[in-house]
Structures are given as structure tokens and as C-alpha cells.
N, C-alpha and C. Protein backbone atom coordinates (compact mmCIF):
# COMPACT_ATOMS: atom_id res chain seq x y z
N UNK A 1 -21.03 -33.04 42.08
CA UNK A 1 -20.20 -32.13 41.32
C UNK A 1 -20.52 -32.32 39.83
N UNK A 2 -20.40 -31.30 38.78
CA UNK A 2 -21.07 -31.26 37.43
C UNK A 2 -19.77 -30.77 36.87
N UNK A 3 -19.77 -31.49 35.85
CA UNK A 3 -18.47 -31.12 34.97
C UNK A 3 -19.72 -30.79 33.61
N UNK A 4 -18.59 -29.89 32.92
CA UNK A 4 -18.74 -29.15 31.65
C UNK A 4 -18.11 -28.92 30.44
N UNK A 5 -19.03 -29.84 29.24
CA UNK A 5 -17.78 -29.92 28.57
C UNK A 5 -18.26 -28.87 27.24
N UNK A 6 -17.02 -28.11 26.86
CA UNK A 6 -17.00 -26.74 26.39
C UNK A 6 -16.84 -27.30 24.92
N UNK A 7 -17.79 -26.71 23.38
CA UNK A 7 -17.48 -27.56 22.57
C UNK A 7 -17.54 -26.29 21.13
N UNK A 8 -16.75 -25.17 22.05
CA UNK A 8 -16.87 -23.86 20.98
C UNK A 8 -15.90 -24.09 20.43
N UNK A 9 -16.15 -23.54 18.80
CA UNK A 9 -14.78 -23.49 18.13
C UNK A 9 -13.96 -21.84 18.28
N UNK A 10 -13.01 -22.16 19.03
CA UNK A 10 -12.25 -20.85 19.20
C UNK A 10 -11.19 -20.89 17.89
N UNK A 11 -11.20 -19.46 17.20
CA UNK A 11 -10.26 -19.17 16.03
C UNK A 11 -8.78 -19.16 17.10
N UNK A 12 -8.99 -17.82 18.00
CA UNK A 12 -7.82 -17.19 18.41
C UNK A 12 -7.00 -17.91 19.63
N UNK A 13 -7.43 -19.09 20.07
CA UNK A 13 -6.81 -20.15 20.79
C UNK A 13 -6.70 -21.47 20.63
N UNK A 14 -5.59 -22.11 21.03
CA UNK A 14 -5.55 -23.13 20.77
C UNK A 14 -5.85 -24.11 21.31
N UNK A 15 -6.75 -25.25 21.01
CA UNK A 15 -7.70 -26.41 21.77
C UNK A 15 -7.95 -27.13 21.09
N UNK A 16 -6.81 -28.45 21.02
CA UNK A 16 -6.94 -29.53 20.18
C UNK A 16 -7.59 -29.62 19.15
N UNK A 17 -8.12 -30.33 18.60
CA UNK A 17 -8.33 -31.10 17.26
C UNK A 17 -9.59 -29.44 16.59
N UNK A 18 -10.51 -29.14 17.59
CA UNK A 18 -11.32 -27.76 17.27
C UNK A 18 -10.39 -26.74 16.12
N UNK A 19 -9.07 -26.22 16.82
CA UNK A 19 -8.44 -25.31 16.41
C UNK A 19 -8.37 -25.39 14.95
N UNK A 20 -7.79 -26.00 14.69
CA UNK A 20 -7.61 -26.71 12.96
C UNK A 20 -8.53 -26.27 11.71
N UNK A 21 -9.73 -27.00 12.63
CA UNK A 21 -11.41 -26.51 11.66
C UNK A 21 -11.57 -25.08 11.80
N UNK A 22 -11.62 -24.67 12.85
CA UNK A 22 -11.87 -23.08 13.11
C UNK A 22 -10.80 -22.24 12.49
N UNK A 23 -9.47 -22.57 12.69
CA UNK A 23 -8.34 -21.97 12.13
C UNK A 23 -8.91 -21.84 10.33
N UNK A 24 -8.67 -22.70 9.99
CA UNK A 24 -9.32 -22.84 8.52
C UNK A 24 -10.10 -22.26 8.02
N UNK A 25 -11.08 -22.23 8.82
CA UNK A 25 -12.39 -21.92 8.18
C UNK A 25 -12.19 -20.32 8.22
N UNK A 26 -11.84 -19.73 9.39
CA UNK A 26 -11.50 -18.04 9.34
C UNK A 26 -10.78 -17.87 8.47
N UNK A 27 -9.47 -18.89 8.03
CA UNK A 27 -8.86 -18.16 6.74
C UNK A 27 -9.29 -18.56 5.68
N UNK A 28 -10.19 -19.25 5.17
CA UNK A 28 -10.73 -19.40 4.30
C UNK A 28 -11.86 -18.26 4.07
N UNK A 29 -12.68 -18.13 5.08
CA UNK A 29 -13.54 -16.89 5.15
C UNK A 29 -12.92 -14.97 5.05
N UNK A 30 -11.70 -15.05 5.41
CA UNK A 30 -10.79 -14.04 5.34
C UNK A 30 -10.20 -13.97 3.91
N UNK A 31 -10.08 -14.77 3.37
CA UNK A 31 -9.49 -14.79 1.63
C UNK A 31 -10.40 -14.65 0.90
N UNK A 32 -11.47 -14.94 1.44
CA UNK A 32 -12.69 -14.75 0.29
C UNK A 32 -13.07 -13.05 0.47
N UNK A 33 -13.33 -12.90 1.44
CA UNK A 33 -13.65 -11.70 1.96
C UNK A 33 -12.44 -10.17 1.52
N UNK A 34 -11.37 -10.83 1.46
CA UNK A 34 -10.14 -9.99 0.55
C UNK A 34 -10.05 -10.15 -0.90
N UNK A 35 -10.37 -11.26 -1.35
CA UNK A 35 -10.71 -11.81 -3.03
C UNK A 35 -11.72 -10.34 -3.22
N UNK A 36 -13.12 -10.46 -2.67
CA UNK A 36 -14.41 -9.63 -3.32
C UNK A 36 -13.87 -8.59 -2.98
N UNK A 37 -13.48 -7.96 -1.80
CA UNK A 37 -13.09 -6.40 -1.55
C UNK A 37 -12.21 -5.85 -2.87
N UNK A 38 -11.02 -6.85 -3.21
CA UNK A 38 -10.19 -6.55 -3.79
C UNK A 38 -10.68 -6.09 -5.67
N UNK A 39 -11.59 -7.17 -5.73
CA UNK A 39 -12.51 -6.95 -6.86
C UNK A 39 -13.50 -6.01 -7.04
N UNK A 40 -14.26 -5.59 -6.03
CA UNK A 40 -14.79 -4.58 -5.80
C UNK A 40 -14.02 -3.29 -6.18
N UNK A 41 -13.21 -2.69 -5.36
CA UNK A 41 -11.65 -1.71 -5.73
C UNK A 41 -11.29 -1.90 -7.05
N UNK A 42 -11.28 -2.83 -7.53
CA UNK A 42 -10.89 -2.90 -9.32
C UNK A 42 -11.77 -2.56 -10.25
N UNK A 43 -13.00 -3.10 -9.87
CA UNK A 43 -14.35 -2.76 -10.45
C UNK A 43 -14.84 -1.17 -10.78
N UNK A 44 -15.09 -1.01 -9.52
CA UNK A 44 -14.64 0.94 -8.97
C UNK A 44 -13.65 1.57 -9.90
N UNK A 45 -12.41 0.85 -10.20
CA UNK A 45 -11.72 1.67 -10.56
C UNK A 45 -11.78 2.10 -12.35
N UNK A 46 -12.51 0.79 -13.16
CA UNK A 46 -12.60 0.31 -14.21
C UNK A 46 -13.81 1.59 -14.40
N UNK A 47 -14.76 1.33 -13.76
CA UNK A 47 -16.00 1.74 -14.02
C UNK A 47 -15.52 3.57 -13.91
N UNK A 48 -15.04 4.17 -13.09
CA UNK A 48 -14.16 5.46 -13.40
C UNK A 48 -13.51 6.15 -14.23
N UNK A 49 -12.75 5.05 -15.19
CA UNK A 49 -11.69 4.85 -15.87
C UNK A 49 -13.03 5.28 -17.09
N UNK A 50 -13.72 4.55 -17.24
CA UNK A 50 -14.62 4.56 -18.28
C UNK A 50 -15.34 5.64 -18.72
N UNK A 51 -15.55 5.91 -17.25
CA UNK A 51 -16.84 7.09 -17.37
C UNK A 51 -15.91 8.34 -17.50
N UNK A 52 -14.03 8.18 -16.94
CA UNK A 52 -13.09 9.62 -17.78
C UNK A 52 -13.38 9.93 -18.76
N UNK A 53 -13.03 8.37 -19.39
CA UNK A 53 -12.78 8.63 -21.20
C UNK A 53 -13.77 8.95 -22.09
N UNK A 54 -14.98 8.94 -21.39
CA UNK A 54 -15.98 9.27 -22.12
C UNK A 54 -16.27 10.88 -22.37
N UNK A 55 -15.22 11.65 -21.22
CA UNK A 55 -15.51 13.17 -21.46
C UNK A 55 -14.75 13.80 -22.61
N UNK A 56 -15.42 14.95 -22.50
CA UNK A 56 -14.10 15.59 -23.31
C UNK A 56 -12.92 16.51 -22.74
N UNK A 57 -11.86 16.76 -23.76
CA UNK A 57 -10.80 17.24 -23.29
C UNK A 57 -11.15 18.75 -22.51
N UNK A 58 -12.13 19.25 -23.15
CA UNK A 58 -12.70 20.48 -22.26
C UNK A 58 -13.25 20.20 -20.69
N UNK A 59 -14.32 18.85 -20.34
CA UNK A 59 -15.03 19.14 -19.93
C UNK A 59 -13.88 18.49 -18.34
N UNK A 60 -12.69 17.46 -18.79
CA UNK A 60 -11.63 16.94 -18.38
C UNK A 60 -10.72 18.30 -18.11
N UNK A 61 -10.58 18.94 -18.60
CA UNK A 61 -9.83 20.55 -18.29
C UNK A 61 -10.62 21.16 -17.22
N UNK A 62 -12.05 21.01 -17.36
CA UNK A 62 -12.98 22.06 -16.29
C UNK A 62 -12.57 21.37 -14.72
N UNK A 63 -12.43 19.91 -14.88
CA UNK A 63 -12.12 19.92 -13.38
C UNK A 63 -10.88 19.08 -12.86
N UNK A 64 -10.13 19.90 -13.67
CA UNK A 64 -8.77 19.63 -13.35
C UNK A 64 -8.14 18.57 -13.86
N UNK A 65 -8.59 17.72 -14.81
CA UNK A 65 -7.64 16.59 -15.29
C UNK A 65 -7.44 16.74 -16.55
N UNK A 66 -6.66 16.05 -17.14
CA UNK A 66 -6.17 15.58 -18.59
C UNK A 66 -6.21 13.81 -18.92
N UNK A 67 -5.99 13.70 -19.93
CA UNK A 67 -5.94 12.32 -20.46
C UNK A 67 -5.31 11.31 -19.82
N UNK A 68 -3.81 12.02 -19.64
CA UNK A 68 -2.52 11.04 -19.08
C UNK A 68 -3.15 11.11 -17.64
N UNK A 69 -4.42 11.87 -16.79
CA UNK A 69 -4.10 11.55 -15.31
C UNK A 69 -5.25 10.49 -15.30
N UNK A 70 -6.02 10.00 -16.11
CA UNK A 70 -7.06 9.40 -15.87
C UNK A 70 -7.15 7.88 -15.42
N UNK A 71 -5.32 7.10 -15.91
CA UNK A 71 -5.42 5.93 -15.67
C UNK A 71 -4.59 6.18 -14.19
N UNK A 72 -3.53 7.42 -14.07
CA UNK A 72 -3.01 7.27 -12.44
C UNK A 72 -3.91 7.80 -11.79
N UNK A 73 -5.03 8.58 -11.71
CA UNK A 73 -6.40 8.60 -11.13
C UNK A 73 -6.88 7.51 -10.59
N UNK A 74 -7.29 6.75 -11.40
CA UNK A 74 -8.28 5.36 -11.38
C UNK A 74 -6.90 4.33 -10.58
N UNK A 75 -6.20 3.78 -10.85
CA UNK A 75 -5.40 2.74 -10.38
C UNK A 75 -4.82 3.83 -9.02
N UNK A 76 -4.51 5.07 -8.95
CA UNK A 76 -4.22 5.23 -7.11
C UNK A 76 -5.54 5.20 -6.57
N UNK A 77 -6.64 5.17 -6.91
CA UNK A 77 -7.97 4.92 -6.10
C UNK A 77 -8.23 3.52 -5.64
N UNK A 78 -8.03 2.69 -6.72
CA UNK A 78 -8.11 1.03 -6.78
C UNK A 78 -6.99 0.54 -5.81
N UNK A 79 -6.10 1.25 -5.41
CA UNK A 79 -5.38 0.78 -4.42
C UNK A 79 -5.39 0.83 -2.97
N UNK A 80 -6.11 1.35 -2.38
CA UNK A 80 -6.62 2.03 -1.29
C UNK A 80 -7.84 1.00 -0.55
């Protein structure tokens, strides 16, 4: 008879002393991974923000915006 000893790290179950490291390490890899997304979305939104203000009030009229919508533009995009 052959026994088998199983030496995966499972995130989503629990199996002694394994769980801990694996637990960890996914949320450590999950916070980082929400850190850059989140920075990314801000980045995006900055870089938008920039390239508004650089138009003019005409060219900001041609497609539908004004001054005051350019920062609730940019920050409801960055939120998403």
C-alpha cells in the first residue's frame, strides 16, 4: 500500500501550518494588485484632467463640457 503526501499550498482551504503562508501571501499579492490598479485609475484620471485644461473654452463647448465639469469628469472616471 502507498501513501501520499500532498504538499500544495491551498489559499481557499484550510490545512495546517500551509494555510497561513498561502493565506498571506494571496493577501499580500491581492493588496498589491489593488494598490497599482488603484493608481493606475488615478493616473488616468490626472492625465485627463490635464489634457481638459489644456483646451479651450470653445473647443470644451464643441463637445459638450465646460470648466466646472472637467474635475467631476475626471474623478467619476477614477472611480470606477
Amino acid at each position: 500500500m502507498a501513501t501520499y503526501e500532498n504538499t500544495r499550498l491551498l489559499v481557499d482551504g484550510a490545512r495546517g501550518p500551509d494555510f497561513g503562508i498561502a493565506h498571506g501571501a494571496y493577501r499580500l499579492a491581492t493588496t498589491v494588485t489593488d494598490f497599482v490598479q488603484s493608481f493606475a485609475k488615478w493616473n488616468s484620471a490626472r492625465k485627463t484632467r490635464n489634457e481638459l485644461s489644456k483646451l479651450s473654452n470653445y473647443v470644451l463647448e464643441d463637445i459638450g463640457l465646460t470648466r466646472g465639469d472637467i474635475d467631476a469628469f475626471s474623478c467619476k472616471n477614477s472611480l470606477r
